[in-house]
N, C-alpha and C. Protein backbone atom coordinates (compact mmCIF):
# COMPACT_ATOMS: atom_id res chain seq x y z
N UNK A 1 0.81 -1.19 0.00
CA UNK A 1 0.00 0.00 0.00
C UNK A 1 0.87 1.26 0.00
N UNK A 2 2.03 1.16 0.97
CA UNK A 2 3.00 2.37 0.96
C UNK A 2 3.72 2.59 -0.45
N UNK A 3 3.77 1.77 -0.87
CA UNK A 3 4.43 1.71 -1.86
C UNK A 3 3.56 2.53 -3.20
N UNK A 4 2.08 2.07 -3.32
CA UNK A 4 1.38 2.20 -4.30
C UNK A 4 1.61 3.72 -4.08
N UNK A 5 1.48 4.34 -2.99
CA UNK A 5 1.38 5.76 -2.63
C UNK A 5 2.47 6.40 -3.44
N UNK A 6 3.57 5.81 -2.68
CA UNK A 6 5.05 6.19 -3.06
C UNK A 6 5.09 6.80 -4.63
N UNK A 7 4.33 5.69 -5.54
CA UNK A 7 4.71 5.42 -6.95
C UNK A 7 3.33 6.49 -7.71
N UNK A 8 2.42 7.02 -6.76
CA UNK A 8 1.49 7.95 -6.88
C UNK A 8 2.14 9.41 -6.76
N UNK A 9 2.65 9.64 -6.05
CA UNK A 9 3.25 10.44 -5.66
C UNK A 9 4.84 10.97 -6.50
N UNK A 10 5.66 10.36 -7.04
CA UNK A 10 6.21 10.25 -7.58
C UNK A 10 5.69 10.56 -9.40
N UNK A 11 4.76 10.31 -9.77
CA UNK A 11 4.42 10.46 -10.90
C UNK A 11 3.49 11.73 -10.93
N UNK A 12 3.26 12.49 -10.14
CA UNK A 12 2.91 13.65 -9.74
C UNK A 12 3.33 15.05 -9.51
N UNK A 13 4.61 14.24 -9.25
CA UNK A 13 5.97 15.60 -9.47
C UNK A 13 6.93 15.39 -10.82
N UNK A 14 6.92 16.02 -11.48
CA UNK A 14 7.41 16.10 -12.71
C UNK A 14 8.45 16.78 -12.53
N UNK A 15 9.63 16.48 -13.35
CA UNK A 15 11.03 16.87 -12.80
C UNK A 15 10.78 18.36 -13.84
N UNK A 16 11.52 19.39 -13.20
CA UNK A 16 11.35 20.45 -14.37
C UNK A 16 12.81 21.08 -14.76
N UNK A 17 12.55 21.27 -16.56
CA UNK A 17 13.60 21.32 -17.21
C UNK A 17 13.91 22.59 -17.77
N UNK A 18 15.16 22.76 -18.37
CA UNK A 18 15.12 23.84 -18.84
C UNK A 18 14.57 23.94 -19.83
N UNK A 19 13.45 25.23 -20.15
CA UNK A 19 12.55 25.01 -21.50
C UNK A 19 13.52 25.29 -22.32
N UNK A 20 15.10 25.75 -21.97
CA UNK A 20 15.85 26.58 -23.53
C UNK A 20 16.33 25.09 -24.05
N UNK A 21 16.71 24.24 -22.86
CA UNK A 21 17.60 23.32 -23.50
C UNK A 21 16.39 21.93 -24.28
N UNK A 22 15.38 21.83 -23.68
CA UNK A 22 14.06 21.39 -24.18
C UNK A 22 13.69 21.77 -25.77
N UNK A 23 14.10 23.17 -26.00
CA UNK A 23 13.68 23.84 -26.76
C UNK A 23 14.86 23.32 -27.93
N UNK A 24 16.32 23.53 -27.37
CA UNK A 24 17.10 23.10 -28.29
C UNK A 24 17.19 21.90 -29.01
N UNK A 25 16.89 21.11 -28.33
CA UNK A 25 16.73 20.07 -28.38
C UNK A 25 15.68 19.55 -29.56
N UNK A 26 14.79 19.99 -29.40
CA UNK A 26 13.57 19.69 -30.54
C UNK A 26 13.70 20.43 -31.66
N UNK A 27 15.16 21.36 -31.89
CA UNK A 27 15.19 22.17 -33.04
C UNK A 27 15.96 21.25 -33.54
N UNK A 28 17.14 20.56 -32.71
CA UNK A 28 17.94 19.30 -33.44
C UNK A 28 17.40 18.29 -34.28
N UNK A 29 16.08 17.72 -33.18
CA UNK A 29 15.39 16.61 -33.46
C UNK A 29 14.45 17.08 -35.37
N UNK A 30 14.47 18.57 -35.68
CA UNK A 30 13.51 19.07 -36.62
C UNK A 30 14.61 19.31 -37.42
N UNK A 31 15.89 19.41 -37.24
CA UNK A 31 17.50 19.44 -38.22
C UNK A 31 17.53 18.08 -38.88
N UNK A 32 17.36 17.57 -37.81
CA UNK A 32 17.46 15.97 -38.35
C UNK A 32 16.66 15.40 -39.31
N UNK A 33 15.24 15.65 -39.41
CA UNK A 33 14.27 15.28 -40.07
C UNK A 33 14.06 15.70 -41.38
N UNK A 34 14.68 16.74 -41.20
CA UNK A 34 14.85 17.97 -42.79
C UNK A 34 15.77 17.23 -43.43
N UNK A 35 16.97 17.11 -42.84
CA UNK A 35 18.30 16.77 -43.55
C UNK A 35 18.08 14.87 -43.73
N UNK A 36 17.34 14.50 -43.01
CA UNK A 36 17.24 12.84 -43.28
C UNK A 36 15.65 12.65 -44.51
N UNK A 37 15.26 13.70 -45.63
CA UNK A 37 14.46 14.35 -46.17
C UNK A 37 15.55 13.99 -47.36
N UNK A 38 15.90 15.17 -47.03
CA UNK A 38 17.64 15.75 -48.35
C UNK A 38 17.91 14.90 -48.48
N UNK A 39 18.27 13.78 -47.81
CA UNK A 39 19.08 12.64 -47.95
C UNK A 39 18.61 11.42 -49.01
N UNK A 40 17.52 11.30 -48.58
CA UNK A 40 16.03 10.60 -49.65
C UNK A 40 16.12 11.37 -50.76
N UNK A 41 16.09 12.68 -50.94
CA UNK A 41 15.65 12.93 -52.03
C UNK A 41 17.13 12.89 -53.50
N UNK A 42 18.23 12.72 -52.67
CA UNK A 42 19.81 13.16 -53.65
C UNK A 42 20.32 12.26 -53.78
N UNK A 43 20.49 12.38 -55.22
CA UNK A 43 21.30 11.27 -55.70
C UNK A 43 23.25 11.73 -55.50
N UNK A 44 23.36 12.61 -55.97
CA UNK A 44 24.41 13.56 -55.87
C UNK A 44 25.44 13.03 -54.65
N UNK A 45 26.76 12.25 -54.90
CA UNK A 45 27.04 11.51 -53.53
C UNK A 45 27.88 12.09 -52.64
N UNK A 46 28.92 13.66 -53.63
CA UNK A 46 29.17 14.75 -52.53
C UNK A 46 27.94 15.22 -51.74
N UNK A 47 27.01 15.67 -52.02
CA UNK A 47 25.89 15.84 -51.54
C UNK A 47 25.66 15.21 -50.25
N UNK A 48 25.69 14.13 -50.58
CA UNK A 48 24.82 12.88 -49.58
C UNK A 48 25.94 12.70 -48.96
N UNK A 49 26.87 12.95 -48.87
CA UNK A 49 28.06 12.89 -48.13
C UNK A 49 28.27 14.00 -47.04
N UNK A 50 27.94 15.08 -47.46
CA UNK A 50 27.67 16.30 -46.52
C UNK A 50 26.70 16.00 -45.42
N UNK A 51 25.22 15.82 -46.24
CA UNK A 51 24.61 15.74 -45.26
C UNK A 51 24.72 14.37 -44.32
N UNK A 52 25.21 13.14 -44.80
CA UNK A 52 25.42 12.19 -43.80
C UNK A 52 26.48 12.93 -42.62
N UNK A 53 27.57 13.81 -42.76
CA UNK A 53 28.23 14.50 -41.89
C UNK A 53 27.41 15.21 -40.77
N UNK A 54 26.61 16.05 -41.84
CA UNK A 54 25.81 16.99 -40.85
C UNK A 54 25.03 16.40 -40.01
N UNK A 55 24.47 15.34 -39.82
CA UNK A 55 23.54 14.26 -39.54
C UNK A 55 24.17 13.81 -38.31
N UNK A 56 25.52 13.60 -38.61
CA UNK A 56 26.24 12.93 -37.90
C UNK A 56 26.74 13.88 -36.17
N UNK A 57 27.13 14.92 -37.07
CA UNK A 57 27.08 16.26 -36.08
C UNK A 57 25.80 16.71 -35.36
N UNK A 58 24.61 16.34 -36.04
CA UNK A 58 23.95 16.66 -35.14
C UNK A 58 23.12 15.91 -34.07
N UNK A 59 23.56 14.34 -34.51
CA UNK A 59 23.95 13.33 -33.51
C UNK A 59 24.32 13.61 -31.98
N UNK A 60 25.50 13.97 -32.29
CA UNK A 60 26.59 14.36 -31.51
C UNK A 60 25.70 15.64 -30.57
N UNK A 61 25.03 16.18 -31.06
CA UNK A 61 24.55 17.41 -30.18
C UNK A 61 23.78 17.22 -29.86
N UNK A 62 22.83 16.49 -30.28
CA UNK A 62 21.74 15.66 -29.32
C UNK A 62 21.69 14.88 -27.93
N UNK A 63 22.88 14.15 -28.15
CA UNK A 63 23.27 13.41 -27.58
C UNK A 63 23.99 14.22 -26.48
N UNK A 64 24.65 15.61 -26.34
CA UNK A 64 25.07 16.37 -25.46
C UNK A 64 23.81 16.88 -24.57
N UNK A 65 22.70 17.40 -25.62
CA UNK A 65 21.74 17.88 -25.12
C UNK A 65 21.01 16.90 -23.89
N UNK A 66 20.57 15.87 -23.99
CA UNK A 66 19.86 14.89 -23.74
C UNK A 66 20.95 14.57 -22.22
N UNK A 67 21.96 14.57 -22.32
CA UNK A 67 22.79 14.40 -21.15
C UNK A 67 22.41 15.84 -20.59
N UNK A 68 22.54 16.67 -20.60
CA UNK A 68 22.36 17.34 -19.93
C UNK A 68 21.11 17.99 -19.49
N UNK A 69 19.95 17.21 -19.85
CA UNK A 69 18.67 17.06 -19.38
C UNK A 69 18.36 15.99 -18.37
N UNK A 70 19.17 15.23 -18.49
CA UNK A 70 19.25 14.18 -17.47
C UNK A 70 19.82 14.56 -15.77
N UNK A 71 20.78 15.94 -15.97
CA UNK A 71 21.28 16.11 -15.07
C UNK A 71 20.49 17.03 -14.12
């Protein structure tokens, strides 16, 4: 029973984040979607070579972001 409480209670308080880094975050996630778009659409393999980079980079910043939402 203490427990059920516990796990009531707990899902009631919502951890709160920074809306900028929240914010950044979903501009990455909307970088990504554009450029994984481009990617479908080019045949061009400098092209598709760029954006697999950029893709890749913005991997990488996601992945910073997301850590530091955790913290």
């Amino acid at each position: 029973m203490e427990e059920l409480e516990r796990e009531r209670r707990q899902s009631r308080t919502k951890t709160v984040r920074d809306p900028e880094k929240v914010r950044a975050l979903e501009s990455l996630r909307l970088a990504r979607t554009e450029l994984e778009g481009q990617l479908a659409a080019t045949a061009n393999e400098r092209r598709r070579d760029h954006i697999n980079q950029a893709i890749a980079e913005i991997e990488r910043r996601m992945k910073e972001a997301e850590e530091e939402l955790k913290d």
